[in-house]
C-alpha atoms as a PDB file:
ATOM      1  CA  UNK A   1      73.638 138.232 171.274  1.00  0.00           C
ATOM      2  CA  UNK A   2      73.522 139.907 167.893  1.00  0.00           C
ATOM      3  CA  UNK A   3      75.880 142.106 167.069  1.00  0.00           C
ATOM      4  CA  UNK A   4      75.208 145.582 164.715  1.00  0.00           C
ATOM      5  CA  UNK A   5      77.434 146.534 162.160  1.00  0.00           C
ATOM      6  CA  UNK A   6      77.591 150.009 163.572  1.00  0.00           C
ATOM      7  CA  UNK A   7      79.279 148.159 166.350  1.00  0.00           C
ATOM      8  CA  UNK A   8      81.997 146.653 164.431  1.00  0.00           C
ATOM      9  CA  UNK A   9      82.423 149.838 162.470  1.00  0.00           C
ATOM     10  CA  UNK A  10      83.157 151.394 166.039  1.00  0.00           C
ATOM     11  CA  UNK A  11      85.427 148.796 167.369  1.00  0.00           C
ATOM     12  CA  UNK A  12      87.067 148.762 164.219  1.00  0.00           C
ATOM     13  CA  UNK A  13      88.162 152.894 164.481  1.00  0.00           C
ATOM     14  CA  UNK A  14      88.936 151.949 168.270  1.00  0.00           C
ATOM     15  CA  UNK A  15      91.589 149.277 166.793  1.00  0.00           C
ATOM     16  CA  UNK A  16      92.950 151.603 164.068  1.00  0.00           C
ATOM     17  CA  UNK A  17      91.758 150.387 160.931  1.00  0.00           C
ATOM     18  CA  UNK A  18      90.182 152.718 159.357  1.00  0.00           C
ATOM     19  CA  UNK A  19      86.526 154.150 159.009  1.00  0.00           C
ATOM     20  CA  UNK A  20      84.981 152.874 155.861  1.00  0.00           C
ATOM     21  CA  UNK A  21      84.239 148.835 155.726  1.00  0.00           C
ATOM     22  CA  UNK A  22      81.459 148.554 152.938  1.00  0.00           C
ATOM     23  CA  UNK A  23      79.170 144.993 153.479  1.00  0.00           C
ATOM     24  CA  UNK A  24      80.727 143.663 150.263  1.00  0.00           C
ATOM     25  CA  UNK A  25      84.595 143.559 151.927  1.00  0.00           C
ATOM     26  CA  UNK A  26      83.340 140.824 154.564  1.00  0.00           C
ATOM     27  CA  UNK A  27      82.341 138.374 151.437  1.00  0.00           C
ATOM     28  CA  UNK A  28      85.045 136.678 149.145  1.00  0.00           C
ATOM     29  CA  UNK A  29      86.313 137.587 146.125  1.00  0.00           C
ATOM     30  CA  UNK A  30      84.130 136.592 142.905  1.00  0.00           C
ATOM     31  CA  UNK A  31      85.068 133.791 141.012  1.00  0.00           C
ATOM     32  CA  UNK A  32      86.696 134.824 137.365  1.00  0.00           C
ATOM     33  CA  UNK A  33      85.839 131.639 135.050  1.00  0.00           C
ATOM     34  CA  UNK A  34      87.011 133.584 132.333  1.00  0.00           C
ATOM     35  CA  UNK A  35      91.105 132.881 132.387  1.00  0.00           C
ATOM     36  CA  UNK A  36      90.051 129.032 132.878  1.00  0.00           C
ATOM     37  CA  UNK A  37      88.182 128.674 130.102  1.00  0.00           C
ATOM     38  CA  UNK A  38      90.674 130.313 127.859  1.00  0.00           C
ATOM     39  CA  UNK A  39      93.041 128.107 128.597  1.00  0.00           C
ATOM     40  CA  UNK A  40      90.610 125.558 127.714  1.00  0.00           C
ATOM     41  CA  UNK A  41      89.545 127.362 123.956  1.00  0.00           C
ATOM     42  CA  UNK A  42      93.307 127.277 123.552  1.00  0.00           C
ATOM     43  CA  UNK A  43      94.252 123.506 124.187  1.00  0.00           C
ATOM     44  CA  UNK A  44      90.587 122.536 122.322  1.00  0.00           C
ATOM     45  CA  UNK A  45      92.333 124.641 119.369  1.00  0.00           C
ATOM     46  CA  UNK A  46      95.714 123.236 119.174  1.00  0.00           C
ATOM     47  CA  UNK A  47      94.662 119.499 119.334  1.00  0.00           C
ATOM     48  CA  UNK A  48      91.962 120.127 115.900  1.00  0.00           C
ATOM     49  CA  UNK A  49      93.384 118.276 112.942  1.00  0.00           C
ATOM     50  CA  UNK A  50      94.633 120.433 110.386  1.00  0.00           C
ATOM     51  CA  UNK A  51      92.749 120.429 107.099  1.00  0.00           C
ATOM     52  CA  UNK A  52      94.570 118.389 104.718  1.00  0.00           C
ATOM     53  CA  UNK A  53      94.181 115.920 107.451  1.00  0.00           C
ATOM     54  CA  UNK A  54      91.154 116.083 107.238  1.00  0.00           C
ATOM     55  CA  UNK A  55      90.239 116.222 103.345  1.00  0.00           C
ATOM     56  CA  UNK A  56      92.756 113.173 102.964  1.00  0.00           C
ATOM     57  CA  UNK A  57      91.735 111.511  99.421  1.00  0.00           C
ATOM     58  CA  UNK A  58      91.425 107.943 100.362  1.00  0.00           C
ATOM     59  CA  UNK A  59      89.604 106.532  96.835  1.00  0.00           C
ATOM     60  CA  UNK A  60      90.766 104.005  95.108  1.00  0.00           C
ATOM     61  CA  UNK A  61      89.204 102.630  91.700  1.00  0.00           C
ATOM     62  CA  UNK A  62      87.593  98.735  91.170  1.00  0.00           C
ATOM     63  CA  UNK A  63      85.396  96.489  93.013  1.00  0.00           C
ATOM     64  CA  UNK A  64      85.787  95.216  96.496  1.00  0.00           C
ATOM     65  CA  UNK A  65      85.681  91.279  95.636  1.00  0.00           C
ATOM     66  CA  UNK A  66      87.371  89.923  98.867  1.00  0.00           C
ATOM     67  CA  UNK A  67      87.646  91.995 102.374  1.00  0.00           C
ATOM     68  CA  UNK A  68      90.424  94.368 101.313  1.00  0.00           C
ATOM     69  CA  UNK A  69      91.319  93.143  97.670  1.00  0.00           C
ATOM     70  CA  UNK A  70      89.882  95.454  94.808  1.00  0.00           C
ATOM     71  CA  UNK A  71      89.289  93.941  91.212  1.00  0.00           C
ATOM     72  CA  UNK A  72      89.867  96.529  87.937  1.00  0.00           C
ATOM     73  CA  UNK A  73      88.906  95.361  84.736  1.00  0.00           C
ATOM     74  CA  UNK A  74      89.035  96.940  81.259  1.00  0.00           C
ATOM     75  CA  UNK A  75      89.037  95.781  77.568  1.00  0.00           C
ATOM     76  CA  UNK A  76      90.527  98.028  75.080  1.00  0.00           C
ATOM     77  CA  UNK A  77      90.158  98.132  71.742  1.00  0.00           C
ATOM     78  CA  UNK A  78      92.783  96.282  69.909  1.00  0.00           C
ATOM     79  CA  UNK A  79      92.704  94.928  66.716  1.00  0.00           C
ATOM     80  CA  UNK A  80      94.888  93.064  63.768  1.00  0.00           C
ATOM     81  CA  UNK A  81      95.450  89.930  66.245  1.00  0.00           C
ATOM     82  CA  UNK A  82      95.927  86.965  64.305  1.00  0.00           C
ATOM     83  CA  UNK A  83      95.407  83.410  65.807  1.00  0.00           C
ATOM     84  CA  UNK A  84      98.916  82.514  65.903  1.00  0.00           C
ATOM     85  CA  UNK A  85     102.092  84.536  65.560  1.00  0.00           C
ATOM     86  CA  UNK A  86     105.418  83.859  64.310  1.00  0.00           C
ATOM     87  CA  UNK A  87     107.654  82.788  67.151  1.00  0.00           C
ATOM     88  CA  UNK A  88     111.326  83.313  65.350  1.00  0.00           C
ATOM     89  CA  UNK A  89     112.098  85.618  67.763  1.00  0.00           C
ATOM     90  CA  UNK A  90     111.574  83.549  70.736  1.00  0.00           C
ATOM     91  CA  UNK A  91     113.702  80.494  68.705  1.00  0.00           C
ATOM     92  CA  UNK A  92     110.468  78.674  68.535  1.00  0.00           C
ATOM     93  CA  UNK A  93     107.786  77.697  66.336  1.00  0.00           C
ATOM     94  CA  UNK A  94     104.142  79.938  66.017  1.00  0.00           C
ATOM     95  CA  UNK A  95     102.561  80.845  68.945  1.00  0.00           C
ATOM     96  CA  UNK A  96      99.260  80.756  69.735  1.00  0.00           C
ATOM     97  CA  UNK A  97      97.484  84.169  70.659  1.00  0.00           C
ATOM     98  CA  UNK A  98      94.667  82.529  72.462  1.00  0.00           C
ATOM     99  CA  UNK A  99      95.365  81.592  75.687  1.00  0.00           C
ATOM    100  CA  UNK A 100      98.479  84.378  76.353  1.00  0.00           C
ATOM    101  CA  UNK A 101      98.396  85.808  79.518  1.00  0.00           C
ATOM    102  CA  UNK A 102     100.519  88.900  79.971  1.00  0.00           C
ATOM    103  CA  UNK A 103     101.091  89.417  83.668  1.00  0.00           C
ATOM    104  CA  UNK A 104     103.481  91.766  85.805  1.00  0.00           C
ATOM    105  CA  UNK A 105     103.746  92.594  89.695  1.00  0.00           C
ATOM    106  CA  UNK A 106     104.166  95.489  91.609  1.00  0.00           C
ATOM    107  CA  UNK A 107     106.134  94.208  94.721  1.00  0.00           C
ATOM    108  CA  UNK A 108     107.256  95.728  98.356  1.00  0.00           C
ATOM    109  CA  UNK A 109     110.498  95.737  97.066  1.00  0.00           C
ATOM    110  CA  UNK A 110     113.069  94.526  94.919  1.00  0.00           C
ATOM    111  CA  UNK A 111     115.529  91.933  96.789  1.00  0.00           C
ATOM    112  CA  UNK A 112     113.350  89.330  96.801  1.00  0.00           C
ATOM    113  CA  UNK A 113     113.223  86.504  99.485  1.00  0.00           C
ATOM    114  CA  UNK A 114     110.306  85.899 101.849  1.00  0.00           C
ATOM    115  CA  UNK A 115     109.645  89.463 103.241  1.00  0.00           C
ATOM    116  CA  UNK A 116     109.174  90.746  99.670  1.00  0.00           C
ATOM    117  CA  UNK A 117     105.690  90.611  98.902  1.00  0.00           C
ATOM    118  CA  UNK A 118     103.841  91.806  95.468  1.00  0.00           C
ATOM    119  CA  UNK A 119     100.805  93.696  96.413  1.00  0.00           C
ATOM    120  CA  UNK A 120      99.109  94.110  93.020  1.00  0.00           C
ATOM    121  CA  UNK A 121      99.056  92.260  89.660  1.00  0.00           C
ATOM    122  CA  UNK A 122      97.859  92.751  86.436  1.00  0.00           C
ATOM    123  CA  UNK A 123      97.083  90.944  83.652  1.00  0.00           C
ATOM    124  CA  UNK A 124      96.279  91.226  79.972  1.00  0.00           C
ATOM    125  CA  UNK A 125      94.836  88.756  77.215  1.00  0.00           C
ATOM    126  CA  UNK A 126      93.418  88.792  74.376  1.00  0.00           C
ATOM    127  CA  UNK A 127      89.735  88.405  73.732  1.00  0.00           C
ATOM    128  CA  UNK A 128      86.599  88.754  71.119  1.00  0.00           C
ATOM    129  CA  UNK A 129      86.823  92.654  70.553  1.00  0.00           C
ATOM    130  CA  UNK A 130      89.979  93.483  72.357  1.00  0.00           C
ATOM    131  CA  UNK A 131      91.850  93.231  74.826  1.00  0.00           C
ATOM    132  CA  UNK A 132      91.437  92.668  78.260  1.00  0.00           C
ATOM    133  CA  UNK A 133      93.215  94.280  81.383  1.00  0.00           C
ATOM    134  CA  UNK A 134      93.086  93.099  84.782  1.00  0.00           C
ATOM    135  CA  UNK A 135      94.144  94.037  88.336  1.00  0.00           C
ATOM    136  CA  UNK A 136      93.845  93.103  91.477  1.00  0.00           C
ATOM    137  CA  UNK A 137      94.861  95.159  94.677  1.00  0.00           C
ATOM    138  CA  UNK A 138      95.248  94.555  98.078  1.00  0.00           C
ATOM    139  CA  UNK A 139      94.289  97.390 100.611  1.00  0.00           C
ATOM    140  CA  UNK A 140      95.769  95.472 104.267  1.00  0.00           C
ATOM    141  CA  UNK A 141      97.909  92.635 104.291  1.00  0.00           C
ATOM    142  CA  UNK A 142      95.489  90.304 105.529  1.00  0.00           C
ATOM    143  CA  UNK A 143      93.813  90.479 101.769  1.00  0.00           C
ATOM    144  CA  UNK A 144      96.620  88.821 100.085  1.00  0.00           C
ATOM    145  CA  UNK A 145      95.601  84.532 100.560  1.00  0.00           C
ATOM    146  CA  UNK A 146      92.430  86.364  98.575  1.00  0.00           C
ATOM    147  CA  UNK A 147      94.312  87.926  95.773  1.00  0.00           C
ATOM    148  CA  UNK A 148      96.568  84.794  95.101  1.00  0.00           C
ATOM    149  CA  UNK A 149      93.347  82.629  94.467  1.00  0.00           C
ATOM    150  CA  UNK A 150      91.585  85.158  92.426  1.00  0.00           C
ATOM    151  CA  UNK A 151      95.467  84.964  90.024  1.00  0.00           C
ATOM    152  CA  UNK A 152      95.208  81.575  90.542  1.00  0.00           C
ATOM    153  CA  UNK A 153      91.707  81.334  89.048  1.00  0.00           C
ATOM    154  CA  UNK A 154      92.910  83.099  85.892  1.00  0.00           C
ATOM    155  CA  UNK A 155      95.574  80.256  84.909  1.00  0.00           C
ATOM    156  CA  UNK A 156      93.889  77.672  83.060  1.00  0.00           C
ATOM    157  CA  UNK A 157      95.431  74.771  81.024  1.00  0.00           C
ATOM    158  CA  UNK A 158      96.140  76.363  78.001  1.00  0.00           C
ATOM    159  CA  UNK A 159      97.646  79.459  79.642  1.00  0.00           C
ATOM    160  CA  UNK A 160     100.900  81.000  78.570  1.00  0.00           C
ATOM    161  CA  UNK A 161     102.431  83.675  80.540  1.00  0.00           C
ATOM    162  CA  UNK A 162     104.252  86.435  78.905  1.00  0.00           C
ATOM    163  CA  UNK A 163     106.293  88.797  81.396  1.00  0.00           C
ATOM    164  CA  UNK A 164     109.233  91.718  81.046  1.00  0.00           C
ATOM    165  CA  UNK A 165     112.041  89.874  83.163  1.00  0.00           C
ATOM    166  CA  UNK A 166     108.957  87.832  85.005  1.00  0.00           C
ATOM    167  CA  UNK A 167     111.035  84.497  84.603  1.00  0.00           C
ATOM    168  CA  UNK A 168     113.665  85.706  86.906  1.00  0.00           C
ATOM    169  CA  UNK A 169     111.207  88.000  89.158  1.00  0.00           C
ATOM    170  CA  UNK A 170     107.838  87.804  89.384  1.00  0.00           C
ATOM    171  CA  UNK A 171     107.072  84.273  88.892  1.00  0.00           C
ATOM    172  CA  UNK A 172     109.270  83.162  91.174  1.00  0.00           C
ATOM    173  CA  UNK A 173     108.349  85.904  94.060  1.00  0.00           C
ATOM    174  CA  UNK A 174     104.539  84.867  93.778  1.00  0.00           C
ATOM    175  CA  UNK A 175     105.808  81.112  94.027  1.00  0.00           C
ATOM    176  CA  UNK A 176     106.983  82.145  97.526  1.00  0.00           C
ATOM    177  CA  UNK A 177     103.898  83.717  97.915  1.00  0.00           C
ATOM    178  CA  UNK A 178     102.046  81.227  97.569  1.00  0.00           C
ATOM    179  CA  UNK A 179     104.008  78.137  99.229  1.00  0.00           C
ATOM    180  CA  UNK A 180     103.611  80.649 102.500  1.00  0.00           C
ATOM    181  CA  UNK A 181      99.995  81.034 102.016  1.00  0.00           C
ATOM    182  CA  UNK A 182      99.362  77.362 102.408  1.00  0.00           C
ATOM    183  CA  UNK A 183      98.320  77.382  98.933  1.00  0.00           C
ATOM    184  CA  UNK A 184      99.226  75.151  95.769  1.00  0.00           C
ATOM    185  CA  UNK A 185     101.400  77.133  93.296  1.00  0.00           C
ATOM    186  CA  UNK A 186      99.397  77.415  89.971  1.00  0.00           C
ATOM    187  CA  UNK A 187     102.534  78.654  88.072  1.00  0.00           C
ATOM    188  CA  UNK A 188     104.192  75.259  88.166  1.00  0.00           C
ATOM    189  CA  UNK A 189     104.299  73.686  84.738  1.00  0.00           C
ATOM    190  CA  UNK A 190     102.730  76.265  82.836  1.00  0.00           C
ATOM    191  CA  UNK A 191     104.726  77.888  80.078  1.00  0.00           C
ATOM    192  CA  UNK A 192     106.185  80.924  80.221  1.00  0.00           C
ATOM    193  CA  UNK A 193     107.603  83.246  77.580  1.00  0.00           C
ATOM    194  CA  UNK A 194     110.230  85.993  78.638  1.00  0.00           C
ATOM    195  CA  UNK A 195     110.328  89.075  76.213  1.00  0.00           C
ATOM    196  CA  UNK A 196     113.266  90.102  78.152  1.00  0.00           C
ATOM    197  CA  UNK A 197     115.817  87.956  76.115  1.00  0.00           C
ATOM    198  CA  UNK A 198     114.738  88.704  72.688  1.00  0.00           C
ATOM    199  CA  UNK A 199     114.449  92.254  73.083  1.00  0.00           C
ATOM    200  CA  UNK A 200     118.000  92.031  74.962  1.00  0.00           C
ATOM    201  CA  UNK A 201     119.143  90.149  71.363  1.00  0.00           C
ATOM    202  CA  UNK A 202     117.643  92.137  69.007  1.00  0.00           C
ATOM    203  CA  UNK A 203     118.563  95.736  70.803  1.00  0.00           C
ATOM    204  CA  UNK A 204     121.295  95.625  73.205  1.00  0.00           C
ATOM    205  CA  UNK A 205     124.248  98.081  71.898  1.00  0.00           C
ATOM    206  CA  UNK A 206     121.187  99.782  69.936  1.00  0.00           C
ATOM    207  CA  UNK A 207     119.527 102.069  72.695  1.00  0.00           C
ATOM    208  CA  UNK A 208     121.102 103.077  76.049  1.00  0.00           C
ATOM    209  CA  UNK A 209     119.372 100.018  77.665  1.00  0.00           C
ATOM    210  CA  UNK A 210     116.738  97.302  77.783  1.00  0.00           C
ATOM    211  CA  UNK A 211     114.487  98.643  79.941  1.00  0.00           C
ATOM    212  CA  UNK A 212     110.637  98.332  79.099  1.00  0.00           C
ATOM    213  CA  UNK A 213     110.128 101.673  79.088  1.00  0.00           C
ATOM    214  CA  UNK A 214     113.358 102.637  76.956  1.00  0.00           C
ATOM    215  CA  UNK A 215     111.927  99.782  74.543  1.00  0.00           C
ATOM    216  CA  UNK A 216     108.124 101.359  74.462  1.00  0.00           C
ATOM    217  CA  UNK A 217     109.455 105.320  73.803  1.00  0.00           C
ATOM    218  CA  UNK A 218     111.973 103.848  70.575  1.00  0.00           C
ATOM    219  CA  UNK A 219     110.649 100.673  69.208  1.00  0.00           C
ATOM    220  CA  UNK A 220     106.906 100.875  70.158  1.00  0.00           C
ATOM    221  CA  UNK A 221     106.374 105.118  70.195  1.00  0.00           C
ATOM    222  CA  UNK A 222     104.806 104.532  73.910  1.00  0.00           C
ATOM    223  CA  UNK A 223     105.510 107.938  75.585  1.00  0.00           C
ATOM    224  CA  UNK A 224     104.098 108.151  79.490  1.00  0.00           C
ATOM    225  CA  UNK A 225     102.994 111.001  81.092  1.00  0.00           C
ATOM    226  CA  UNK A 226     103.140 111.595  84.620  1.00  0.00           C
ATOM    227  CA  UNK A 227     104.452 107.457  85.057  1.00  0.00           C
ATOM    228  CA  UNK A 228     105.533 106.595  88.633  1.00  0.00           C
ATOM    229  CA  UNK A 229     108.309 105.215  88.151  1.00  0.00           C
ATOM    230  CA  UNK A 230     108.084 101.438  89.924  1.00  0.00           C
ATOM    231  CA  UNK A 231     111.214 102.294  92.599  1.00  0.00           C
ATOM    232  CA  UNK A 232     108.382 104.391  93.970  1.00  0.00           C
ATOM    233  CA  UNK A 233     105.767 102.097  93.956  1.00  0.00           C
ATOM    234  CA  UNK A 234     106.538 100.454  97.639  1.00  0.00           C
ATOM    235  CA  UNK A 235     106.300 104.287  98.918  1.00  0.00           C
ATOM    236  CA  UNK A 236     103.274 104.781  97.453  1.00  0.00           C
ATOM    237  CA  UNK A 237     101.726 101.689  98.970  1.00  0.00           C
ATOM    238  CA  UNK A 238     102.900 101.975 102.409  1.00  0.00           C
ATOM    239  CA  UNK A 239     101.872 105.365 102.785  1.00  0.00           C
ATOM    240  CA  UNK A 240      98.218 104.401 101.683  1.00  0.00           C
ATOM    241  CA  UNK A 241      98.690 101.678 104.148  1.00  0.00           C
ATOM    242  CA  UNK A 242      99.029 104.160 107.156  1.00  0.00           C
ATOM    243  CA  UNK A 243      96.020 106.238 106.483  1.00  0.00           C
ATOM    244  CA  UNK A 244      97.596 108.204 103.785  1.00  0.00           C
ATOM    245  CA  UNK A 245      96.643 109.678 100.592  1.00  0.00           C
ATOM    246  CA  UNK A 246      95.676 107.330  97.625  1.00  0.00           C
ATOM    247  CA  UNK A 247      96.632 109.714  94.904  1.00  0.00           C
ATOM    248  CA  UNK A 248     100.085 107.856  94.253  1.00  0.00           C
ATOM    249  CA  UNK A 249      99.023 104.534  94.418  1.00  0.00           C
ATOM    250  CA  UNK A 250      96.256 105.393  91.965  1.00  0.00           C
ATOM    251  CA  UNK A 251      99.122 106.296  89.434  1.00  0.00           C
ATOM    252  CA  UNK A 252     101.043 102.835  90.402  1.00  0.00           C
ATOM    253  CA  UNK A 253      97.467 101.281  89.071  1.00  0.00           C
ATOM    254  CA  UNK A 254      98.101 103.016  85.791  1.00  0.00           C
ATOM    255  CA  UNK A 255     101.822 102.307  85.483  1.00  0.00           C
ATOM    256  CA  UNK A 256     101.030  98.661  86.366  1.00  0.00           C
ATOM    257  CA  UNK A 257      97.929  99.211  83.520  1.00  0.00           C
ATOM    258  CA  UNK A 258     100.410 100.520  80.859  1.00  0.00           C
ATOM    259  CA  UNK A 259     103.167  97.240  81.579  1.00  0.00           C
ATOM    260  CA  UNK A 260     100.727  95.073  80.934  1.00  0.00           C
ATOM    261  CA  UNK A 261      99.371  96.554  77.685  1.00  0.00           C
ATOM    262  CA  UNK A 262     103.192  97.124  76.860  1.00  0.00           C
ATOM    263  CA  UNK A 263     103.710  93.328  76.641  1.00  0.00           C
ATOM    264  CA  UNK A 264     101.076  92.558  73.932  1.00  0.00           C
ATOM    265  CA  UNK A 265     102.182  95.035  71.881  1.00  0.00           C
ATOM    266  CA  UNK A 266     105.835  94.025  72.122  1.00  0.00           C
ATOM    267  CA  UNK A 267     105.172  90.409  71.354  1.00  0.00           C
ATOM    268  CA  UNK A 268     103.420  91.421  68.148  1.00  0.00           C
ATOM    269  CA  UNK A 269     106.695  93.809  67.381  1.00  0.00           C
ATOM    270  CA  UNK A 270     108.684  91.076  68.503  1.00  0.00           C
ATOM    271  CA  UNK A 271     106.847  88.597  66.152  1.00  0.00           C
ATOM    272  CA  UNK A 272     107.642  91.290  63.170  1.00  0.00           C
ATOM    273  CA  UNK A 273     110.640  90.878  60.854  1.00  0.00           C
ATOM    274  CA  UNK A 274     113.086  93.016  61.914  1.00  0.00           C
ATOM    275  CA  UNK A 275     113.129  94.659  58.335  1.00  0.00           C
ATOM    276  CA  UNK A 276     109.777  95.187  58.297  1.00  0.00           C
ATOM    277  CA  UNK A 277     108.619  96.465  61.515  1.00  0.00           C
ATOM    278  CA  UNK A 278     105.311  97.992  60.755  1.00  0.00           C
ATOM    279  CA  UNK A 279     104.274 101.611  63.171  1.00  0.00           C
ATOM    280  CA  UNK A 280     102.718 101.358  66.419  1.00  0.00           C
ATOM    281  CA  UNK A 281      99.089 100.707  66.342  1.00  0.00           C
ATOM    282  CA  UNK A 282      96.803 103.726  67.581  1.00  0.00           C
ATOM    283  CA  UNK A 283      95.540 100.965  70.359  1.00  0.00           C
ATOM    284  CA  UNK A 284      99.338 101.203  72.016  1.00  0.00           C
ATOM    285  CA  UNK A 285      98.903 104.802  73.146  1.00  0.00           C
ATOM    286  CA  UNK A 286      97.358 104.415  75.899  1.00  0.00           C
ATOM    287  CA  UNK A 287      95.697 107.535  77.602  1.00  0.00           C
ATOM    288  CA  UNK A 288      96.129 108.158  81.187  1.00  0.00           C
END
C-alpha cells in the first residue's frame, strides 16, 4: 500500500510538527568535497622543496676517468726552466728539473691515522712549453682504490717529489692509504725533497711564520683572492658528499691548483742566491 505525501503531511500536523516538509528534507545532506580537498592543497604545499633546494649547483670541473674520480689537467705557461738547478739550499748537489713532481693533498682532516683520508691530489711538473697541473678528485668514497692507481701511474723511476711539509704529512697519509687499499705503495724509495726545511732556514725570525701562503704573499708576491683556506676544505667536501652544493669544493680545486704551482716557483726561489733573488715571474700569478 502506497502511501501519498499529502498523507504524511497530515499525520505529521496530527503529531505536532509542523506544516511545511519540502521533498528535499527527507534526502541527506550534500556532500561538501571542498574543506577535504583544502586540506589536501595545503599538505601538497608544505611538503614542495623549497627553491634553493631545488636549483642546488652540483658541477664540478674535469673528466670522469673512473666511476666517481674526476681528472683536471692544465699546462701553464712557464718559462726560464733550466735543466738542472742549484741545490745549495737543499745541502745537496744540482737538481735535475726533469722528472720533479710537485704534489700536495687535500685530506678529511688533519690528525692523521687510518680514518684520515686525502680525497684529492694534485700535481705539477715540468714539461716542453710549461708546466703541467694535475688533479684528481673523488666524488663517493668508493672512488678512492681508483684515484690511488691513477697517482700511482704518475711516479715513474726518475720521479722526485717536491711537497710543503709532504715528508711529515702527505706522503706518509697516502702510504696508509694505500697499504689499506690492498695496493703496493709507489712512494717507497723514491726521493723526496721537502721545501719546508729550507724555507724554515732561510726565513724563520724573518716573517711572522712559515706558512706557504705567508712565504708566496712576501718572498714570491703570490696574493690569493677568495682562497679557502684548507681547515675548510673537509667541510667543503662532506657537504658535497650529502647532496650539497659544489661551489666550495670548486674553490678547494683552485686552492689545491695554486699549492701546487706554489712549489715550482719556490724551488726556483729557493735555488736563487739569497742576495740575488730575482722578482716573481708573471707565470706565478696565477688567476682564479
Amino acid at each position: 500500500m502506497s502511501v501519498s505525501l499529502e498523507k504524511l503531511q497530515r499525520l505529521r500536523r496530527q503529531a505536532g510538527h509542523g506544516s511545511g516538509v519540502s521533498p528535499s528534507a527527507l534526502l541527506p545532506p550534500a556532500h561538501d568535497p571542498l574543506p577535504a580537498l583544502r586540506r589536501m592543497l595545503g599538505i601538497r604545499e608544505r611538503s614542495r622543496p623549497s627553491v634553493s633546494a631545488r636549483a642546488c649547483d652540483r658541477a664540478l670541473p674535469g673528466d670522469q676517468i673512473a666511476p666517481g674520480l674526476l681528472q683536471l689537467e692544465q699546462v701553464l705557461p712557464f718559462s726560464g726552466v733550466s735543466p738542472h738547478v742549484d741545490g745549495a739550499f737543499a745541502r745537496t748537489g744540482a737538481l735535475p728539473t726533469q722528472g720533479m713532481l710537485f704534489f700536495d693533498t687535500e685530506t678529511t682532516g688533519l690528525s692523521g691515522g687510518t680514518g684520515t683520508r686525502a680525497f684529492m691530489v694534485g700535481a705539477s711538473d715540468f714539461v716542453p712549453g710549461g708546466l703541467r697541473v694535475r688533479q684528481l678528485l673523488i666524488t663517493h668514497l668508493a672512488a678512492e682504490p681508483a684515484m690511488l692507481r691513477t697517482f700511482a701511474g704518475w711516479l715513474a723511476e726518475d720521479t722526485r717529489l717536491v711537497s710543503y711539509n709532504g715528508r711529515c704529512y702527505d706522503a706518509p697519509l697516502l702510504a696508509t692509504r694505500y697499504r689499506l687499499a690492498r695496493q703496493g705503495t709507489p712512494l717507497a724509495g723514491i726521493e723526496h725533497l721537502d721545501l719546508l726545511f729550507p724555507t724554515r732556514r732561510r726565513y724563520r725570525g724573518v716573517w711572522e711564520n712559515c706558512r706557504l701562503a705567508t712565504i708566496e704573499r712576501h718572498a714570491l708576491g703570490i696574493v690569493r683572492e677568495d682562497d679557502l683556506p684548507g681547515s675548510e676544505a673537509p667541510g667543503a667536501w662532506l657537504q658535497y658528499l650529502r647532496g650539497g652544493d659544489a661551489g666550495l669544493l670548486r674553490r678547494v680545486l683552485q686552492h689545491n691548483f695554486q699549492d701546487v704551482v706554489t712549489l715550482a716557483h719556490l724551488l726556483l726561489h729557493l735555488a736563487q742566491p739569497e742576495n740575488g733573488e730575482a722578482d716573481t715571474p708573471p707565470s706565478a700569478r696565477v688567476p682564479p
